[in-house]
Protein backbone atom coordinates (compact mmCIF):
# COMPACT_ATOMS: atom_id res chain seq x y z
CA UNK A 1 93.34 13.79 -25.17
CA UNK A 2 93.19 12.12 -21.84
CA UNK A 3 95.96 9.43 -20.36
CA UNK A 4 93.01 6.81 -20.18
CA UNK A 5 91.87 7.46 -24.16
CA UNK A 6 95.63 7.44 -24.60
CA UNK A 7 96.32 4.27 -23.08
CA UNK A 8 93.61 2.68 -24.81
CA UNK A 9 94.35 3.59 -28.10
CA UNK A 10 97.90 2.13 -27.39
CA UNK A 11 95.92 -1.15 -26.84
CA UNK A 12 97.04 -1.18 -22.98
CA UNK A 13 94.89 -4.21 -21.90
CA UNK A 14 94.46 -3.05 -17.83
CA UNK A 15 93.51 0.55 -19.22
CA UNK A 16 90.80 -1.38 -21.11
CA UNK A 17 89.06 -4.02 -18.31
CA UNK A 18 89.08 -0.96 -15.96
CA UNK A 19 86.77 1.06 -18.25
CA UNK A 20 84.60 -1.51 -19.43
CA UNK A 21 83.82 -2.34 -15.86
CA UNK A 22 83.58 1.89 -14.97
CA UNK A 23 80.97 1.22 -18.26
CA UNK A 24 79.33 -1.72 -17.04
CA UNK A 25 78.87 -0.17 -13.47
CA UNK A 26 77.52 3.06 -14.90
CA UNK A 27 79.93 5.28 -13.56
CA UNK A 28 79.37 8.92 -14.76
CA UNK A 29 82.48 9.94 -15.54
CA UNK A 30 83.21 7.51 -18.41
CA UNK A 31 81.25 9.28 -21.02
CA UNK A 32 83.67 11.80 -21.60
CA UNK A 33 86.34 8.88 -22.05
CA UNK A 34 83.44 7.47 -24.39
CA UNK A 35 83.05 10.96 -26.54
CA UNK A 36 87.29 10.87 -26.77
CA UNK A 37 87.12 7.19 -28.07
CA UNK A 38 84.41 7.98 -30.63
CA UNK A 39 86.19 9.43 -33.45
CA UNK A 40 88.58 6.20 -33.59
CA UNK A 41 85.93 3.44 -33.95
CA UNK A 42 84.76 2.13 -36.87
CA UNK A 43 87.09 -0.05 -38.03
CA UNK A 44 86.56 -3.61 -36.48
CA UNK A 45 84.43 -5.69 -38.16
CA UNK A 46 81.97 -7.02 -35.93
CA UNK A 47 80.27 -10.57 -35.71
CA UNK A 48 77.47 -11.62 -33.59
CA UNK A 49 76.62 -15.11 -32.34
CA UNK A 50 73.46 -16.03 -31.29
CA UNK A 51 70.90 -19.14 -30.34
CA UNK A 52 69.11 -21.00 -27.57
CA UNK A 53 71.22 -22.12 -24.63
CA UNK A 54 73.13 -25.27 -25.39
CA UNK A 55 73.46 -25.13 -29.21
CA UNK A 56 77.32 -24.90 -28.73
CA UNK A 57 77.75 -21.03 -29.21
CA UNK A 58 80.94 -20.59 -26.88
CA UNK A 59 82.59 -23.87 -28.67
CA UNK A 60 81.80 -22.35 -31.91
CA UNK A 61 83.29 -18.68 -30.72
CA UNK A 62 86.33 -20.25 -29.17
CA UNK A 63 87.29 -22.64 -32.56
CA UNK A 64 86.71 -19.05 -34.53
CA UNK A 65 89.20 -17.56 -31.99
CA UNK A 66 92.11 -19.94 -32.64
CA UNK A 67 91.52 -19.80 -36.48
CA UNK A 68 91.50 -15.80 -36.55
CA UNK A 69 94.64 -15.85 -34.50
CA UNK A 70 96.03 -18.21 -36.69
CA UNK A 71 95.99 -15.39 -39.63
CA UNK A 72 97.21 -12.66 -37.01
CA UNK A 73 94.21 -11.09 -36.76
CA UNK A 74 93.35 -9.43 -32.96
CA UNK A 75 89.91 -10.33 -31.74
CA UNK A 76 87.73 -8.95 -28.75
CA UNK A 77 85.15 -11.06 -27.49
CA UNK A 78 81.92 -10.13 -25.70
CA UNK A 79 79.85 -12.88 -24.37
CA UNK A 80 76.43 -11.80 -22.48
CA UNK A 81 75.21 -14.43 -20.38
CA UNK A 82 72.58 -15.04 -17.75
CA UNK A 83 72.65 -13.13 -14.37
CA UNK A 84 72.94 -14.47 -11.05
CA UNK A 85 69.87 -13.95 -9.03
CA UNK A 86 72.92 -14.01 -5.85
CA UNK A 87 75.53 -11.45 -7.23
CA UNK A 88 74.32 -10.10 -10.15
CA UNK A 89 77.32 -11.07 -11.74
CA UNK A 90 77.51 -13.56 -15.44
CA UNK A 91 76.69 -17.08 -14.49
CA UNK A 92 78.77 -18.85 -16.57
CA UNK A 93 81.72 -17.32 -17.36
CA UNK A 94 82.73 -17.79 -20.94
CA UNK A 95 86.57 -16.65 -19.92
CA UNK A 96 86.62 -20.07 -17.90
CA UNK A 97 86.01 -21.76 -21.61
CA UNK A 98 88.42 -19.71 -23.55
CA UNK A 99 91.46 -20.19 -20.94
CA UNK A 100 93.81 -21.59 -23.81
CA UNK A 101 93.59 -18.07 -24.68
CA UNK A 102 94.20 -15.87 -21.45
CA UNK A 103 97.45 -15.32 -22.34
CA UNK A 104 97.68 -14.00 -25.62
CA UNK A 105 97.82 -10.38 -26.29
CA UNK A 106 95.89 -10.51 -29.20
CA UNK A 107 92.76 -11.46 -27.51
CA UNK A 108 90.58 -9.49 -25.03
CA UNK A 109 87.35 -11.35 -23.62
CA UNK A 110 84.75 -9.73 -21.40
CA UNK A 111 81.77 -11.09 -19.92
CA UNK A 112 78.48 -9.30 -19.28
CA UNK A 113 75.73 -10.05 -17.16
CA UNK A 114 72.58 -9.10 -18.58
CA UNK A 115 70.98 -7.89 -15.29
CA UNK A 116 67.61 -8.22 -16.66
CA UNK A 117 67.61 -6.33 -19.71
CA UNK A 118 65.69 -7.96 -22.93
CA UNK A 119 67.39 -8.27 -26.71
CA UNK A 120 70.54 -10.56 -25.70
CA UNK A 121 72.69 -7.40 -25.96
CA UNK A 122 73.06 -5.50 -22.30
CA UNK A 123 73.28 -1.13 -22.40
CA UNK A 124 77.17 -1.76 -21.70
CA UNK A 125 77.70 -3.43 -24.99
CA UNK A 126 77.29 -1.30 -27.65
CA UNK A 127 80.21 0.93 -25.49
CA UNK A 128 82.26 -1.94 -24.91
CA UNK A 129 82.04 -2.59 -28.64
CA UNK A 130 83.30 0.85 -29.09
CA UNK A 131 86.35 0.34 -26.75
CA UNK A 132 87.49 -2.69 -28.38
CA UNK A 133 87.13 -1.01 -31.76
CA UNK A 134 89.48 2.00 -30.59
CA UNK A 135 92.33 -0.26 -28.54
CA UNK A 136 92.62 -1.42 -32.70
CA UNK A 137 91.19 -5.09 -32.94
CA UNK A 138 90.64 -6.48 -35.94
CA UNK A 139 87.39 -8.58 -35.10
CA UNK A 140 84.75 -8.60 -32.34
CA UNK A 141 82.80 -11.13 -31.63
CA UNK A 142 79.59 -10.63 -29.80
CA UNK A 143 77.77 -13.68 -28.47
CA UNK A 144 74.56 -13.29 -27.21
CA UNK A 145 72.66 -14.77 -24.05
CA UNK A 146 70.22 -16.67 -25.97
CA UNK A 147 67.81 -16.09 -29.10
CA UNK A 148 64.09 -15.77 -28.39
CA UNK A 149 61.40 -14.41 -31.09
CA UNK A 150 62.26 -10.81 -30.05
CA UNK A 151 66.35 -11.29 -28.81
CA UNK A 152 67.56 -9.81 -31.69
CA UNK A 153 69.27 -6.55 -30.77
CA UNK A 154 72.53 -8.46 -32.03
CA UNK A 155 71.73 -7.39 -35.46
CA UNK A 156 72.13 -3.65 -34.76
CA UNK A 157 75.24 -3.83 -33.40
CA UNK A 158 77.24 -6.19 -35.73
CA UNK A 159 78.29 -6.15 -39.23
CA UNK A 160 77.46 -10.17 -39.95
CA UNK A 161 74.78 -12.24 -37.57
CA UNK A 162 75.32 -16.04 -37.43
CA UNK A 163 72.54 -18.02 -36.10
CA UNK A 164 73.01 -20.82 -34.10
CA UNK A 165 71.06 -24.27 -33.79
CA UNK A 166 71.36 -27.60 -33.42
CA UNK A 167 69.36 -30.93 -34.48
CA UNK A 168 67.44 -32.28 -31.76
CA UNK A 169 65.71 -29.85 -30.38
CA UNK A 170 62.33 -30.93 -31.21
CA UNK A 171 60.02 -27.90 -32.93
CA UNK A 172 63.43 -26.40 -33.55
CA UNK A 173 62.43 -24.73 -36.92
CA UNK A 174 59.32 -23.43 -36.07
CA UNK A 175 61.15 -21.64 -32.93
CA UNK A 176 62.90 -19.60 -35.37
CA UNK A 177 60.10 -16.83 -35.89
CA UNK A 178 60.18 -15.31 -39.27
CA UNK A 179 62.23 -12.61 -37.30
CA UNK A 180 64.84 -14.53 -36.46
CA UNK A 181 65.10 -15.63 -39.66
CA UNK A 182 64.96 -11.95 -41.65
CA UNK A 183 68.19 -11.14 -38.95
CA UNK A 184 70.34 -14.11 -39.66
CA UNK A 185 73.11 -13.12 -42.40
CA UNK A 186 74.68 -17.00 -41.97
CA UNK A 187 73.00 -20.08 -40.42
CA UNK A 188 75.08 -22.66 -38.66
CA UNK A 189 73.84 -26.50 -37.65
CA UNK A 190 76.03 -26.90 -35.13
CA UNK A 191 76.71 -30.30 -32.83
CA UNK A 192 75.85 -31.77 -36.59
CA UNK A 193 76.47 -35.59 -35.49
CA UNK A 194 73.40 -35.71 -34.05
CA UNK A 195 70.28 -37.74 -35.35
CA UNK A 196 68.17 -35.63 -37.33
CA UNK A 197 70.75 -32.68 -39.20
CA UNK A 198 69.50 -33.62 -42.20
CA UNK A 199 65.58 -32.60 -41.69
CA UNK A 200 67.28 -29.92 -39.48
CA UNK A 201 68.90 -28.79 -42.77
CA UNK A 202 66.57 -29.12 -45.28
CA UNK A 203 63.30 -27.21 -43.12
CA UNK A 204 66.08 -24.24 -42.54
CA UNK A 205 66.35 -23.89 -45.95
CA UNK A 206 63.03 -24.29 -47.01
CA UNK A 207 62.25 -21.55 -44.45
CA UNK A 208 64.61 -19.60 -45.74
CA UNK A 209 63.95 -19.64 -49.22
CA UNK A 210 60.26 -19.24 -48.40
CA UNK A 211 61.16 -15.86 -46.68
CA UNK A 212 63.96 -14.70 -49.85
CA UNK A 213 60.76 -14.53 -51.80
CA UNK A 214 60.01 -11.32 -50.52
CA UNK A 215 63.83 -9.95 -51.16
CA UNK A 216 64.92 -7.73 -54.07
CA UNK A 217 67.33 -9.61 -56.29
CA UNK A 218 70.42 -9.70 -56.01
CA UNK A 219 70.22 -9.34 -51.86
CA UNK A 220 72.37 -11.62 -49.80
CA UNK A 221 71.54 -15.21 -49.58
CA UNK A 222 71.63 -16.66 -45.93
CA UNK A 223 73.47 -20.01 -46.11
CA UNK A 224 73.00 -22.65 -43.82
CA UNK A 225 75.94 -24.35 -42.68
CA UNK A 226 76.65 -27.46 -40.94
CA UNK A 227 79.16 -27.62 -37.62
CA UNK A 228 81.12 -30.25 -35.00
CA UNK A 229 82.56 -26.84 -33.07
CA UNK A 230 83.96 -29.88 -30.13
CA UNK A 231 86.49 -30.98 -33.44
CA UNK A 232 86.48 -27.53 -35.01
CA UNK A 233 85.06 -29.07 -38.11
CA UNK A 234 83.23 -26.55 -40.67
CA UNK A 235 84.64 -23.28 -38.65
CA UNK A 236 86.82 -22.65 -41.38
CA UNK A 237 84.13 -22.85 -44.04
CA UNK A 238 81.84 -20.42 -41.24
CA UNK A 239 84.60 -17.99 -41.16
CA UNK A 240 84.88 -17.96 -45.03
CA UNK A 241 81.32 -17.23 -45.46
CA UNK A 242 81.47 -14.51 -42.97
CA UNK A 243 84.29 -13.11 -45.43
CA UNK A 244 81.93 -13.54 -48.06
CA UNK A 245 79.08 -11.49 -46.40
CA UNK A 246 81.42 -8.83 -45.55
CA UNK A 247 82.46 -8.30 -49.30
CA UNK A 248 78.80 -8.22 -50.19
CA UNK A 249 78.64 -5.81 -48.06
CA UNK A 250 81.16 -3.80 -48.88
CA UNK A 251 80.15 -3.84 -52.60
CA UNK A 252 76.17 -3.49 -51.88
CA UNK A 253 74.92 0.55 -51.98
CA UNK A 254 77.45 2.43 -50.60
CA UNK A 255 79.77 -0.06 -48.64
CA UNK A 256 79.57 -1.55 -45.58
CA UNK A 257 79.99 1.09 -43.31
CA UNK A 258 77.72 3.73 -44.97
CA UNK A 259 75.34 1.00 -45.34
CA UNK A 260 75.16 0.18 -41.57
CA UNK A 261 76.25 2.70 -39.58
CA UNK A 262 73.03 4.99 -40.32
CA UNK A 263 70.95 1.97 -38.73
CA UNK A 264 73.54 1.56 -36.22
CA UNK A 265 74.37 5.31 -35.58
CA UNK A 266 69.88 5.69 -35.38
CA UNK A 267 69.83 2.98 -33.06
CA UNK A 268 72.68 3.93 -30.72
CA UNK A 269 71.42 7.53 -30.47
CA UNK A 270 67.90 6.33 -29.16
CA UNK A 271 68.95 3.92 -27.05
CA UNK A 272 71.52 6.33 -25.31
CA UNK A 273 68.36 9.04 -25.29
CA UNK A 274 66.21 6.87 -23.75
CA UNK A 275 68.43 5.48 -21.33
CA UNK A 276 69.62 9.20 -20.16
CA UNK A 277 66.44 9.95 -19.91
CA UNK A 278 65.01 7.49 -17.51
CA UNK A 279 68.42 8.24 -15.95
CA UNK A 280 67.84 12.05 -14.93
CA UNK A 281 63.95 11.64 -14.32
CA UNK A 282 64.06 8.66 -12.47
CA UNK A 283 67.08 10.03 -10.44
CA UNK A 284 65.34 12.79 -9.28
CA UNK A 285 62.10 11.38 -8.68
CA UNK A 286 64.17 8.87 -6.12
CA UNK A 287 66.05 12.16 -5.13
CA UNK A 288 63.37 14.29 -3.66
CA UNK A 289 61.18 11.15 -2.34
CA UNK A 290 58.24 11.80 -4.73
CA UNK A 291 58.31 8.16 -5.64
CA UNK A 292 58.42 6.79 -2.43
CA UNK A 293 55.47 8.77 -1.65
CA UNK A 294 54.11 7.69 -4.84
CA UNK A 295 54.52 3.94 -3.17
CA UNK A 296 53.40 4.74 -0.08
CA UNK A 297 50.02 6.47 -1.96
CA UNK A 298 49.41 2.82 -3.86
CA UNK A 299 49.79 0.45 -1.04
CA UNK A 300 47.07 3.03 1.28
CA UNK A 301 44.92 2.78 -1.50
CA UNK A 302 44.87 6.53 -2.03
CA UNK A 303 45.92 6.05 -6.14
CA UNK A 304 46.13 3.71 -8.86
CA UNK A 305 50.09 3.14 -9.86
CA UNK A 306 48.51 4.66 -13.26
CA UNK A 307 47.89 7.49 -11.62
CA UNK A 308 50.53 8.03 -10.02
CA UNK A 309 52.60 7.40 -12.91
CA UNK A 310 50.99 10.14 -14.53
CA UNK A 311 51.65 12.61 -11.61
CA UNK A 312 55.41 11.69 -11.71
CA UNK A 313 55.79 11.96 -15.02
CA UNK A 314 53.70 14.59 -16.37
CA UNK A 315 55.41 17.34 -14.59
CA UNK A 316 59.35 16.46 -15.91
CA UNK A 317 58.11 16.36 -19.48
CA UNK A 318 56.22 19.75 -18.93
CA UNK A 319 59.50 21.03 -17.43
CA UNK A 320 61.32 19.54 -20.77
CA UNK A 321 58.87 21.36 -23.17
């Protein structure tokens, strides 16, 4: 076992923000720290917050924080949010709103940018998720970027999903595609002293009792919840319904972990493949100057970039045949 793994497993918070960032950065020699950490994940259970911009998602995270810590629980946080076009780096930052928590040892946040990649999850997070299940916390909390009709990659990662929305947002039902709503395990109303939470509620559950229809019985119910996240009032009930879900889980075929971690083990293993694959081919193509040429070939009008795309790629997967 290496020092790093070592130090991680002991908990050893600088061990930790140096290879998340090694992760985030892509630096090659983390993945045999990664393989090392494997074997001792699988133990946090994992949450995942998502909704459009503005709904109150960081409030909400922050008012779950204090309660966990309250029952001496040790929670990660990962909060993905937009990139800036400048530095590449996370716009806003969620660290600045969690600051009455910097200094307790229970409680390790990390921001990601997403750097352009689609889902609300970034490549880094599923292996940050990892990390923060082997240094031993209890909970992670993953909040997403944002929730669009196809930003649901939260759902593969974490154990419970909470959606997030808030009253006032004009067709804010109908933006929840009937994907979002087969994801969401609990649905929250947050900023709920606004004008209109009570149509807010009532279409969510309509919605969602249209869509249980097509469930087997006995399957979980989503609930929909109402929030003021600002005054921490209805975290506690959000917090016991995420208990809730996580005993259904636990009692549903085969437990919680058998249950998810084929979906989650299918998913990681394809992302990872494709990702190392666009890694090596890609690599080399930029290596040896074929795609510049390739470029070069479009702009003079020689090719088509379907063409050329074909004459790139053609040859690696013949080689991997």
């Amino acid at each position: 076992m290496s020092a790093i793994v070592e130090k991680v497993l002991a908990g050893d918070i600088r061990t930790v923000a140096r290879l998340i960032s090694d992760i985030d950065d892509n630096m090659p020699e983390v993945r045999q720290t990664l393989k090392e950490l494997y074997p001792h994940t699988g133990r946090a259970y994992i949450i995942g917050i998502t909704g459009a911009p503005g709904v109150g998602k960081s409030t909400l995270v922050d008012q779950m924080l204090s309660h966990l810590r309250k029952q001496e629980k040790t929670v990660g946080i990962i909060a993905v949010d937009p990139t800036s076009p400048f530095s590449g780096g996370a716009i806003l930052g969620d660290r600045i709103r969690m600051q009455r928590h910097s200094n307790d040892e229970g409680v390790f946040i990390r921001s990601f940018a997403t750097r352009g990649h689609f889902g609300g999850l970034t490549r880094s997070t599923r292996s940050a998720i990892d990390v923060m299940d082997a240094m031993g916390k209890d909970y992670i909390i993953v909040e997403t970027v944002g929730v669009g009709q196809d930003e649901v990659e939260i759902v593969k990662s974490a154990h419970t999903t909470v959606i997030t929305v808030m009253p006032g947002m004009g067709d804010d039902i109908q933006a929840l595609k009937a994907g979002i709503l087969e994801v969401g395990d609990i649905f929250v109303i947050n900023k709920s002293d606004r004008e209109g939470v009570d149509k807010t509620f009532n279409d969510l559950r309509l919605m969602l009792e249209l869509s249980q229809k097509r469930y087997v019985q006995g399957a979980w119910k989503p609930p929909v919840l109402k929030s003021e996240a600002i005054i921490d009032k209805g975290v506690a009930e959000l917090l016991e319904e995420i208990e809730n879900h996580g005993r259904y889980l636990m009692e549903s075929d085969g437990g919680m972990h058998l249950r998810r971690r084929k979906d989650r083990a299918r998913e990681e293993l394809a992302e990872m493949v494709k990702s190392r694959l666009i890694q090596e081919v890609f690599g080399s193509l930029t290596e040896s100057g074929e795609f510049e040429k390739a470029v070069e070939s479009i702009v003079e009008g020689k090719t088509d970039p379907y063409t050329a795309t074909d004459d790139l790629v053609l040859p690696k997967l013949d080689l991997l045949a």
